[in-house]
Protein backbone atom coordinates (compact mmCIF):
# COMPACT_ATOMS: atom_id res chain seq x y z
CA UNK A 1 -1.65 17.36 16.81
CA UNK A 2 -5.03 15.54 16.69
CA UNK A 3 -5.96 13.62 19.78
CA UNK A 4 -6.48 9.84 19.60
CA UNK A 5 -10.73 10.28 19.90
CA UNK A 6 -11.49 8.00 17.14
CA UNK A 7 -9.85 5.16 18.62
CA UNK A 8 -13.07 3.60 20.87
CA UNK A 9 -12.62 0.92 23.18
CA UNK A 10 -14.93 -2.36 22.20
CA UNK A 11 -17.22 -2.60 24.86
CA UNK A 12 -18.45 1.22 24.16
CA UNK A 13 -22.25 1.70 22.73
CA UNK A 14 -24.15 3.92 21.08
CA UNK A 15 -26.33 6.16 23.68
CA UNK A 16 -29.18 5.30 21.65
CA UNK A 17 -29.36 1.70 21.96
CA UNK A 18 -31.45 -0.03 19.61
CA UNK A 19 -31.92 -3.64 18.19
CA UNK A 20 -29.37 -4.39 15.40
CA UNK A 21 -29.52 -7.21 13.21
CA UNK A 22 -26.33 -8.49 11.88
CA UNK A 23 -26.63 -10.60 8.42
CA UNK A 24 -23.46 -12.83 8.07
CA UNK A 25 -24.90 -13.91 4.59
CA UNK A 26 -23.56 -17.09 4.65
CA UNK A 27 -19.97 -16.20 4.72
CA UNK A 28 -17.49 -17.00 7.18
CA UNK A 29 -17.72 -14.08 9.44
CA UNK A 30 -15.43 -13.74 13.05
CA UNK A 31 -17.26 -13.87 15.87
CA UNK A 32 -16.67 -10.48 17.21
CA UNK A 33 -18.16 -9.03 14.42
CA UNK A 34 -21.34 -8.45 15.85
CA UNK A 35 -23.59 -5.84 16.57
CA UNK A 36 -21.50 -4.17 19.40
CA UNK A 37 -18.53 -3.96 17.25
CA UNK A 38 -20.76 -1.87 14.17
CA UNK A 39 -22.00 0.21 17.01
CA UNK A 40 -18.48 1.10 17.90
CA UNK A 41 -17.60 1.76 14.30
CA UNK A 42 -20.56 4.22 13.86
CA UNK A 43 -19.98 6.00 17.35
CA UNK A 44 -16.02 6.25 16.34
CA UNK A 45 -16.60 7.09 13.13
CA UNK A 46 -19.70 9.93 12.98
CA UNK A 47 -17.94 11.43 15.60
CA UNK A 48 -19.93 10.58 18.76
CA UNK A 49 -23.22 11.77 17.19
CA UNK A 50 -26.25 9.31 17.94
CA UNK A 51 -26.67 7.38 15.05
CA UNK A 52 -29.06 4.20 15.08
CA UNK A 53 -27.82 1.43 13.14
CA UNK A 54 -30.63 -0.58 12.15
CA UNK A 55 -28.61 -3.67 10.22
CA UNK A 56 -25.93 -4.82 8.74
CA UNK A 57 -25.76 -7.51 5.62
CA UNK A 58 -22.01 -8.71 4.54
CA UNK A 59 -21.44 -8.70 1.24
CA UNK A 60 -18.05 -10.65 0.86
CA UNK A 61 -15.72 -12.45 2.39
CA UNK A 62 -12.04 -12.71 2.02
CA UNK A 63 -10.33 -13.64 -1.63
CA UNK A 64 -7.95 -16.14 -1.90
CA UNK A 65 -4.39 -14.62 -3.67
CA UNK A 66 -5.29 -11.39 -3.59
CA UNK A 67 -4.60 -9.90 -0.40
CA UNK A 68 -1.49 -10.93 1.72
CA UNK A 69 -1.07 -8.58 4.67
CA UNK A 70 -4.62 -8.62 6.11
CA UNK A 71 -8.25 -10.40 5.94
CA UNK A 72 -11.04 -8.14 3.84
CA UNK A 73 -14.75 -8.25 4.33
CA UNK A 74 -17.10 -6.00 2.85
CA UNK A 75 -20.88 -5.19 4.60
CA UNK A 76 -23.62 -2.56 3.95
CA UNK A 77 -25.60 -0.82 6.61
CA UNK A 78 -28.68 0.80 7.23
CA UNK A 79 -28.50 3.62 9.84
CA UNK A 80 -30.79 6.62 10.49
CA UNK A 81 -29.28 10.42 12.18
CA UNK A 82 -32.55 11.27 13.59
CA UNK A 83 -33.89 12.29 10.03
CA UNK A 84 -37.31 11.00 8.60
CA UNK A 85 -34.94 8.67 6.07
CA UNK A 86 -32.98 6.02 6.65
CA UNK A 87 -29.59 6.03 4.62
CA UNK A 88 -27.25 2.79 4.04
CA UNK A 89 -23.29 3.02 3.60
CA UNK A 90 -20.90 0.58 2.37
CA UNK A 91 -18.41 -0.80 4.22
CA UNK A 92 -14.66 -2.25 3.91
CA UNK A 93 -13.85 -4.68 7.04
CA UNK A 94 -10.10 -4.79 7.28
CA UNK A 95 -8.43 -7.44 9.87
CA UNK A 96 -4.66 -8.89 10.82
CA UNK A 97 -4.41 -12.53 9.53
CA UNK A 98 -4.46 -15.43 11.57
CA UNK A 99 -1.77 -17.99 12.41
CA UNK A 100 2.18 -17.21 13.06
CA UNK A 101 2.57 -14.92 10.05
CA UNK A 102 -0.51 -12.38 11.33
CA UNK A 103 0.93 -12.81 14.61
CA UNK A 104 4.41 -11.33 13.31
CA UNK A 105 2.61 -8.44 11.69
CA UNK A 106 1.27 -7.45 15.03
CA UNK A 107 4.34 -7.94 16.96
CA UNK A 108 6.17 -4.88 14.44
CA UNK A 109 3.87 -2.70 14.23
CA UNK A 110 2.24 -3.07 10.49
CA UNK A 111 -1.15 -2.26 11.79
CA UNK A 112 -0.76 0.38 14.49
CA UNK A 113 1.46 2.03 12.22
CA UNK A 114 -1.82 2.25 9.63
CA UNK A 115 -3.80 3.55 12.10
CA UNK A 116 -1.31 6.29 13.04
CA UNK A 117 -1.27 7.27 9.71
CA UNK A 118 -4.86 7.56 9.80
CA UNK A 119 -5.05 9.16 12.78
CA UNK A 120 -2.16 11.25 13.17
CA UNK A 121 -1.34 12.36 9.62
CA UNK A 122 -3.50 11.39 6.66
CA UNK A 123 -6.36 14.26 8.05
CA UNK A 124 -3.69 17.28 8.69
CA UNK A 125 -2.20 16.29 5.21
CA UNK A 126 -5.48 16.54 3.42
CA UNK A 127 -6.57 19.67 5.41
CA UNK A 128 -3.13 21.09 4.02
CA UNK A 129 -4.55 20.39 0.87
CA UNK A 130 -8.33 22.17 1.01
CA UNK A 131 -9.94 18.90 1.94
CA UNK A 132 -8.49 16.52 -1.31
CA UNK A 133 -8.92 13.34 -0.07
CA UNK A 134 -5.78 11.11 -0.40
CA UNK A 135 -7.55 7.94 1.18
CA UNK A 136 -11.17 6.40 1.69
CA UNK A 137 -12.67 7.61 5.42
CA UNK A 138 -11.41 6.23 8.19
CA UNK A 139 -13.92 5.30 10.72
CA UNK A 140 -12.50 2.67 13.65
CA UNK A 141 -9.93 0.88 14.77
CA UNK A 142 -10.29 -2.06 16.92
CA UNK A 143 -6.82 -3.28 18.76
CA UNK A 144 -8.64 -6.40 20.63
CA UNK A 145 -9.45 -9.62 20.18
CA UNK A 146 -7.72 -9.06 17.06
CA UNK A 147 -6.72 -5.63 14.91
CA UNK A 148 -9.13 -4.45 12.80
CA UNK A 149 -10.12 -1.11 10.92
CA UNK A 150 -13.30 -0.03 9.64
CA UNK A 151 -13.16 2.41 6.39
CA UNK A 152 -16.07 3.61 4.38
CA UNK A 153 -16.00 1.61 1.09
CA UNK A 154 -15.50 3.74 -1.67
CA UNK A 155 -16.27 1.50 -4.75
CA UNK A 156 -20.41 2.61 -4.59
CA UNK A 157 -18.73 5.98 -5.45
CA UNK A 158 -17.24 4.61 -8.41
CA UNK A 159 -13.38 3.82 -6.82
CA UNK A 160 -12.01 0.71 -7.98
CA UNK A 161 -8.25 -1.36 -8.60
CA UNK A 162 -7.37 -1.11 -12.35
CA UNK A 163 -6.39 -4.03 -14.44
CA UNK A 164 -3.25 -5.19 -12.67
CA UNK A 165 -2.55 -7.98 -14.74
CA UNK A 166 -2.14 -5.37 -17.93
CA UNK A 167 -0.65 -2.62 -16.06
CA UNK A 168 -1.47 1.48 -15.80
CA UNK A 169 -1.23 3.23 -19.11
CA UNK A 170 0.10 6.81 -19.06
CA UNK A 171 -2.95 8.23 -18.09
CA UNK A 172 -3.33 6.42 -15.00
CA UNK A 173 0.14 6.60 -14.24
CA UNK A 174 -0.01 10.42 -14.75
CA UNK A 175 -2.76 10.93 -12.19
CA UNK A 176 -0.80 8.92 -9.55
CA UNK A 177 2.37 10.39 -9.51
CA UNK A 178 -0.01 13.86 -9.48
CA UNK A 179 -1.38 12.72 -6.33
CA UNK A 180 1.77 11.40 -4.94
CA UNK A 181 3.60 14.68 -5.49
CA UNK A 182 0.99 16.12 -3.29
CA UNK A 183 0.64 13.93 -1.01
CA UNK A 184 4.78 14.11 -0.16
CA UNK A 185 4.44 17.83 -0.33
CA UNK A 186 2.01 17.99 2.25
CA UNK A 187 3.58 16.06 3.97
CA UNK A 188 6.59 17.72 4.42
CA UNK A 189 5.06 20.77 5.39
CA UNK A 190 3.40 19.16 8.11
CA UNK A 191 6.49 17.47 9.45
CA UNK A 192 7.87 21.18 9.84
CA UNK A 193 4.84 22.39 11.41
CA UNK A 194 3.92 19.17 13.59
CA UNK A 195 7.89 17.43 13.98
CA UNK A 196 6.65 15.39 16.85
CA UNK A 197 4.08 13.25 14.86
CA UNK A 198 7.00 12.08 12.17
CA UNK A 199 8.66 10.71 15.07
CA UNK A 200 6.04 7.99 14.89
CA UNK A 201 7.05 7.20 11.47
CA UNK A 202 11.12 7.34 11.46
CA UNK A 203 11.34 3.63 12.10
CA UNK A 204 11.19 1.21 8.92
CA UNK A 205 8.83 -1.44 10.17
CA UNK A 206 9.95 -4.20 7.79
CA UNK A 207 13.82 -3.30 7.82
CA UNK A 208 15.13 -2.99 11.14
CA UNK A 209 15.02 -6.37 13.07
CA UNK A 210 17.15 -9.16 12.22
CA UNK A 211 13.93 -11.45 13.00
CA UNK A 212 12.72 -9.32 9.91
CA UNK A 213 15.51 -9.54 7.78
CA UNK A 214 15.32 -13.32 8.58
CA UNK A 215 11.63 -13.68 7.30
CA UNK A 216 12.62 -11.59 4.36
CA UNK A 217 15.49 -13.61 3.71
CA UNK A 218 12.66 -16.80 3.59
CA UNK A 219 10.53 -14.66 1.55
CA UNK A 220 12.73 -13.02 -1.05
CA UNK A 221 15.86 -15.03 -1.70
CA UNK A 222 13.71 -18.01 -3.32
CA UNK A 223 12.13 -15.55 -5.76
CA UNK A 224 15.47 -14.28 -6.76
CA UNK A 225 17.12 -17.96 -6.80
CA UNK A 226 14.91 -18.81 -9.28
CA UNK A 227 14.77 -15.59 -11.41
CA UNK A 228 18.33 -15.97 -11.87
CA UNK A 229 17.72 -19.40 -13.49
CA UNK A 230 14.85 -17.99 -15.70
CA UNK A 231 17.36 -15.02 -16.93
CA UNK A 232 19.99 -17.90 -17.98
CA UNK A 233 17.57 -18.77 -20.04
CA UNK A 234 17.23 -15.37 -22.05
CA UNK A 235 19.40 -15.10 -25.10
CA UNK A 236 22.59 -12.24 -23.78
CA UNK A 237 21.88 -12.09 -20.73
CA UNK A 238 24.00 -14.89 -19.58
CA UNK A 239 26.70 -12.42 -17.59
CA UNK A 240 23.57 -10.91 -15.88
CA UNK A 241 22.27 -13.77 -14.32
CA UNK A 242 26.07 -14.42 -13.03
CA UNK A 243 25.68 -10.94 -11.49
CA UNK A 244 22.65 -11.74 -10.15
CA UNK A 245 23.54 -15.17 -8.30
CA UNK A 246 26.26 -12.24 -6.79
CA UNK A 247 23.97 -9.74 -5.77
CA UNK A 248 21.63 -12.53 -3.86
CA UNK A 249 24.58 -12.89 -1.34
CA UNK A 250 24.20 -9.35 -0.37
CA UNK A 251 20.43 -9.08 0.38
CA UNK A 252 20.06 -10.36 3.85
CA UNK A 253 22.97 -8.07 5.25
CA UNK A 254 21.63 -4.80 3.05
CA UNK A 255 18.23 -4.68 3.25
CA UNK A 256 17.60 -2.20 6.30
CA UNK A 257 19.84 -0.08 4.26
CA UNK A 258 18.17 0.17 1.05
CA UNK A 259 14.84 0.28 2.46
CA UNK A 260 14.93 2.47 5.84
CA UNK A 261 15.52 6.11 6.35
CA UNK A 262 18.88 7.41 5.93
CA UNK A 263 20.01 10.46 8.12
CA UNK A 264 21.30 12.49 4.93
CA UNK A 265 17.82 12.97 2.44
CA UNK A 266 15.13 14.61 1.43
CA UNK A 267 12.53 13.22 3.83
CA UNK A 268 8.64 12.93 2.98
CA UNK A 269 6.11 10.67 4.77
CA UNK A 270 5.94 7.75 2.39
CA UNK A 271 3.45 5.01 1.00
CA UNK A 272 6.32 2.75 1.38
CA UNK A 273 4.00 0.13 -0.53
CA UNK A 274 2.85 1.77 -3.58
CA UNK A 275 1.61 -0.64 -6.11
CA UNK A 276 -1.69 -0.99 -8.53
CA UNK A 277 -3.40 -3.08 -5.82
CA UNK A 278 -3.09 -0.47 -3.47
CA UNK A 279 -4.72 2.55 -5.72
CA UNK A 280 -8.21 2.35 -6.17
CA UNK A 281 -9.08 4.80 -9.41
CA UNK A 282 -12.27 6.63 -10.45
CA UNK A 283 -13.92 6.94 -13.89
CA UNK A 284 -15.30 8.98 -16.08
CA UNK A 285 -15.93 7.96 -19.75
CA UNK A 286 -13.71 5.38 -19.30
CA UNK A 287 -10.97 7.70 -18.29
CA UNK A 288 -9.21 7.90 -14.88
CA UNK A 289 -10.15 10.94 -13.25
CA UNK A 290 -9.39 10.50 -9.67
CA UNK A 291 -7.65 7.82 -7.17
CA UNK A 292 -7.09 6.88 -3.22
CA UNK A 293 -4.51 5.47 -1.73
CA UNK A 294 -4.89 2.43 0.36
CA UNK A 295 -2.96 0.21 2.75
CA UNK A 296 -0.39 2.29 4.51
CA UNK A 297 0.90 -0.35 7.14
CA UNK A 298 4.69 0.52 5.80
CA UNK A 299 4.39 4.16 5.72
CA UNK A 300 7.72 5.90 7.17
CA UNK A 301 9.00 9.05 6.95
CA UNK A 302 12.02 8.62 4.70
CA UNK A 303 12.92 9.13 0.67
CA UNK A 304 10.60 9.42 -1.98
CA UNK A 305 12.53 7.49 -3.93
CA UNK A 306 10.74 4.42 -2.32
CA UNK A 307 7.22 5.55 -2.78
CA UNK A 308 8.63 6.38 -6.52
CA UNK A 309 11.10 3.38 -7.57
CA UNK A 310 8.34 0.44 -5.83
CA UNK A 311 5.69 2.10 -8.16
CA UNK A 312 7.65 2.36 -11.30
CA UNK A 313 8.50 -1.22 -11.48
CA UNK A 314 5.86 -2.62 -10.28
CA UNK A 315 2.60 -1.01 -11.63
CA UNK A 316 3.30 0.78 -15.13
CA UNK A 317 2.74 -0.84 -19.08
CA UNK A 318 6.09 -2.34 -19.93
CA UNK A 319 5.86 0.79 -22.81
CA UNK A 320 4.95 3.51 -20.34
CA UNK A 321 8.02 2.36 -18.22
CA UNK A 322 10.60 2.44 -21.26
CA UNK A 323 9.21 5.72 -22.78
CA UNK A 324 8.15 7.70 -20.23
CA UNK A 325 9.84 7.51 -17.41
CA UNK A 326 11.45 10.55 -17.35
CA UNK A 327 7.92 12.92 -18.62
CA UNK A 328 6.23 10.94 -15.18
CA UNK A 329 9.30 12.00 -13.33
CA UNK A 330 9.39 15.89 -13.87
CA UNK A 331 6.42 16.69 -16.01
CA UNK A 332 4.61 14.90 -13.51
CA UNK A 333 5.80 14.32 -10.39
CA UNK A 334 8.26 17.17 -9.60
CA UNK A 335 5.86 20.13 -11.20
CA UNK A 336 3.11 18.90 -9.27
CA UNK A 337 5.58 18.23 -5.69
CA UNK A 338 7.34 21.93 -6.51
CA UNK A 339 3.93 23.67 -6.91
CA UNK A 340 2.18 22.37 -3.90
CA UNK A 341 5.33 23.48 -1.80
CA UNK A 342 5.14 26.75 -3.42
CA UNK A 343 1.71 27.03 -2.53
CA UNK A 344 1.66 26.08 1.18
CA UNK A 345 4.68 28.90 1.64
CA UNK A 346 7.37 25.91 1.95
CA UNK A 347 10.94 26.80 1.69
CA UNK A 348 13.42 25.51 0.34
CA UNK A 349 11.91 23.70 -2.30
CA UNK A 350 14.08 20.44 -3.21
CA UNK A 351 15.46 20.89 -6.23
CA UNK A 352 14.78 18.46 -9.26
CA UNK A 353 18.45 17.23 -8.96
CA UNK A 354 17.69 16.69 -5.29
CA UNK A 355 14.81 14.61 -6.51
CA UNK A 356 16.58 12.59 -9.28
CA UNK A 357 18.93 11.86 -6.67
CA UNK A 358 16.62 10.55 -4.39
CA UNK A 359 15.18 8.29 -6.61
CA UNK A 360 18.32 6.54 -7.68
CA UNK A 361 19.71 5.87 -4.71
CA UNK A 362 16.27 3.85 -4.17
CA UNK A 363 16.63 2.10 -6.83
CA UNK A 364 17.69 -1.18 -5.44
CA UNK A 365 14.26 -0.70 -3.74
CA UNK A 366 12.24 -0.66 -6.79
CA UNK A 367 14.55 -3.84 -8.22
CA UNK A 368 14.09 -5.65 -5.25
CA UNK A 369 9.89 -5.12 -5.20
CA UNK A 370 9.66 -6.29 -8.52
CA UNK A 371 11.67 -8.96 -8.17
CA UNK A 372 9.09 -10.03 -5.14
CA UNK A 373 6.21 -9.07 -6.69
CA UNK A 374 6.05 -8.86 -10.19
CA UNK A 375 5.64 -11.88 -11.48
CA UNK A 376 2.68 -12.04 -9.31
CA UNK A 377 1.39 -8.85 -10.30
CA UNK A 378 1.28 -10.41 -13.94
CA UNK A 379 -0.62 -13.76 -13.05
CA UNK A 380 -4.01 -13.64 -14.32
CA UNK A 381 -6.56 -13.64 -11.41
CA UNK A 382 -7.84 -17.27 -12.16
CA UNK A 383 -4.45 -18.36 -11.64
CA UNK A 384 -3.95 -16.95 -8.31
CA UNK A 385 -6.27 -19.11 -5.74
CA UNK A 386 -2.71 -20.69 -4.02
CA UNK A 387 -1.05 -17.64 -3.92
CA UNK A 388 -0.36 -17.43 -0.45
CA UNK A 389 2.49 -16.11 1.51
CA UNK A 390 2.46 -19.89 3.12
CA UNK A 391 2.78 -21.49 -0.42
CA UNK A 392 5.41 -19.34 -1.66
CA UNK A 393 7.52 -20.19 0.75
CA UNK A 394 6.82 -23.82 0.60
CA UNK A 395 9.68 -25.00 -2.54
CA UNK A 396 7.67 -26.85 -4.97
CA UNK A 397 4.31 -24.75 -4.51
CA UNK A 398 6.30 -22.03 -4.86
CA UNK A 399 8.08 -22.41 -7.81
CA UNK A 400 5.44 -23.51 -9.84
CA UNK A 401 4.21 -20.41 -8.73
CA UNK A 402 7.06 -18.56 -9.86
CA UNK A 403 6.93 -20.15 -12.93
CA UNK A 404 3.63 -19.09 -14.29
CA UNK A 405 4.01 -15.63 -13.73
CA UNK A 406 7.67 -15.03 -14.48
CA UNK A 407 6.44 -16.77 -17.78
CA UNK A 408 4.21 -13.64 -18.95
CA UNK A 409 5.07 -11.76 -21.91
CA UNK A 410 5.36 -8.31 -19.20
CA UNK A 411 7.30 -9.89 -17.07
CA UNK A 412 9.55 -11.00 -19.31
CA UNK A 413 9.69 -7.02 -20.57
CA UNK A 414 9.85 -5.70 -18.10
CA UNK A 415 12.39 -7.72 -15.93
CA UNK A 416 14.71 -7.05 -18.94
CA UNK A 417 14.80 -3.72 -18.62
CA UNK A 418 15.17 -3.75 -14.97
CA UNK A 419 18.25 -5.76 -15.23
CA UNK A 420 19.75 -3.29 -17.66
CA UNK A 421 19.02 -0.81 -15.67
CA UNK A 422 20.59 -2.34 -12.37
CA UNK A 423 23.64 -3.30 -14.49
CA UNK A 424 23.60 0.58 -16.08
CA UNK A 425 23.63 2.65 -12.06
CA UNK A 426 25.90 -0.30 -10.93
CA UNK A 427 23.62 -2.38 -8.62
CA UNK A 428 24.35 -5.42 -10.25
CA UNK A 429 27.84 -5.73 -10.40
């Protein structure tokens, strides 16, 4: 198992201390940012080599209703290896939130867990593979004054999000259940080989507490409650939205069930939080030829029927969804999962029953993301500057955010077919 080496206390220098000068650019930049903290970074990150980091100039700040688990900032700097030339990298400047709700995400976990991930298993996983990178470079982690990660930013290399507001076509949807497959194949090779590091990752951060159910239950229930009076709306599906207003009095009690491991499946170290915003895609004449994945705070070692049922109805065209769903599912997903294991010596491979199975026992999963999410997945970006977790849960901010994007021509789609679907595998009841 990798050691912990990348993980550098705060105080810790460079042994070639030089003069740094640290732009803040007029954006609102924490305090510990400074030129210790880069040094740090670059000493954690180029693997104790003496690097001089000349400067650093932020770029941006944080976006309002974009981001919800964490703070980004985004800084280039100049540093030199001892050659003639200096060279400058980007930079993406992750950190915890502030106030109560950051201060919950610290108390379970969400953060070290990411850091585990990139520690522990994200760099035995791509070694499995020859070297294909699953996420951008990891290059600190900071646990004090408050969490933070340093990763190299990837967009100068042409990585960026896709159009979530429209959705992935096939193509793009294609090349992420590709990478998926591979990524879950990997990673269930390495659980044989390395058991003791998927201990780490058998616990469902968000899921097992009932001090997480209970902020769920504040989070979720209000987005179904008013769902169900949006569906009343739509012409036949009267009876659903009955079953609905039923299936609301289950969540709080079944959530750690449909969402955390389960002692009888076929295991894989998941995403656990696999949606457009957290795939950043590459280009080539306009096609996708490429993608990371980013944001693993939720990873956990459990079905890939979350990693597969969050994405589907979250993330895809409301067409590539209702046609093909089932070429993404073998064609894609299980060819590419079956092949990797057959390549890396891994036996027995799960069969695609096994799989199917999998996926529709998470199924409730995917429902419930969608259900959370969705409708602000569809909300064009100019509508989005109160779309905080703090104003969703406040009533009247909240549902007027609710009801612009459960108002969208894909959500509307889309939400339809969900419901048919819950009503079809017996969810919805």
């Amino acid at each position: 198992m990798m050691q912990l080496n990348c993980i550098s206390d705060y105080s810790v220098i460079l042994r070639k201390r030089v003069t740094m000068l640290v732009d803040f650019n007029n954006i609102n930049i924490p305090e510990f940012m400074d030129s210790t903290f880069f040094e740090a970074a670059f000493k954690s990150g180029f693997h104790e080599k003496v690097v001089e980091v000349k400067n650093v100039f932020f770029t941006m700040g944080p976006k309002l209703g974009e981001n919800y688990i964490s703070h980004i900032y985004r800084a280039d700097a100049t540093y030199n290896e001892g050659d003639a030339d200096d060279k400058t990298i980007s930079l993406i400047i992750k950190v915890q939130p502030s106030g109560p709700l950051g201060e919950r995400f610290g108390e379970i976990g969400l953060f070290r867990r990411e850091r585990d991930i990139y520690v522990h298993a994200l760099p035995e996983i791509e070694r499995l593979l020859d070297g294909e990178a699953i996420a951008p470079r990891f290059l600190y982690y900071m646990p004090v004054p408050v969490e933070t990660f340093v990763f190299v930013d990837v967009t100068p290399l042409g990585y960026i999000l896709a159009n979530r507001v429209k959705g992935l076509d096939e193509e793009h949807c294609r090349l992420v259940f590709e990478k998926l497959a591979k990524f879950h194949a990997a990673s269930k090779v390495l659980a044989r080989e390395q058991p003791e590091v998927f201990r780490i990752f058998s616990k469902d951060l968000f899921a097992d507490s009932s001090e997480d159910q209970n902020m769920m239950q504040q989070s979720f229930i209000p987005n179904f409650e008013h769902l169900a009076k949006v569906v009343q709306t739509w012409p036949g599906f009267e009876e659903t939205a009955e079953k609905l207003n039923r299936f609301i009095s289950i969540i709080p009690q079944n959530m750690a069930k449909w969402c955390g491991p389960a002692k009888r499946e076929t295991k894989v170290l998941t995403h656990n939080d696999l949606w457009v915003n957290n795939i950043l895609f590459k280009y080539e004449n306009g096609k996708p030829i490429d993608l990371y994945f980013i944001d693993f705070q939720g990873s956990v070692y459990s079905s890939p029927g979350l990693d597969f049922s969050h994405f589907l109805y979250t993330s895809p065209q409301f067409d590539v969804l209702d046609q093909k769903r089932d070429l993404l599912t073998e064609g894609c997903y299980y060819k590419t999962f079956k092949s990797t294991l057959e390549n890396l010596g891994y036996s027995p491979i799960p069969t695609l029953e096994n799989i199917l199975e999998e996926i529709e026992k998470r199924e409730t999963v995917g429902f419930v993301w969608s259900v959370v999410k969705l409708f602000l997945i569809c909300m064009d970006p100019s509508e989005c500057g109160e779309n905080s977790l703090e104003n969703l849960t406040d009533k009247d901010k909240g549902d007027r955010i609710r009801g612009i994007g459960m108002s969208s021509k894909r959500f509307v789609s889309t939400m339809q077919y969900v419901l048919r679907r819950m009503e079809k595998i017996g969810v919805l009841k």
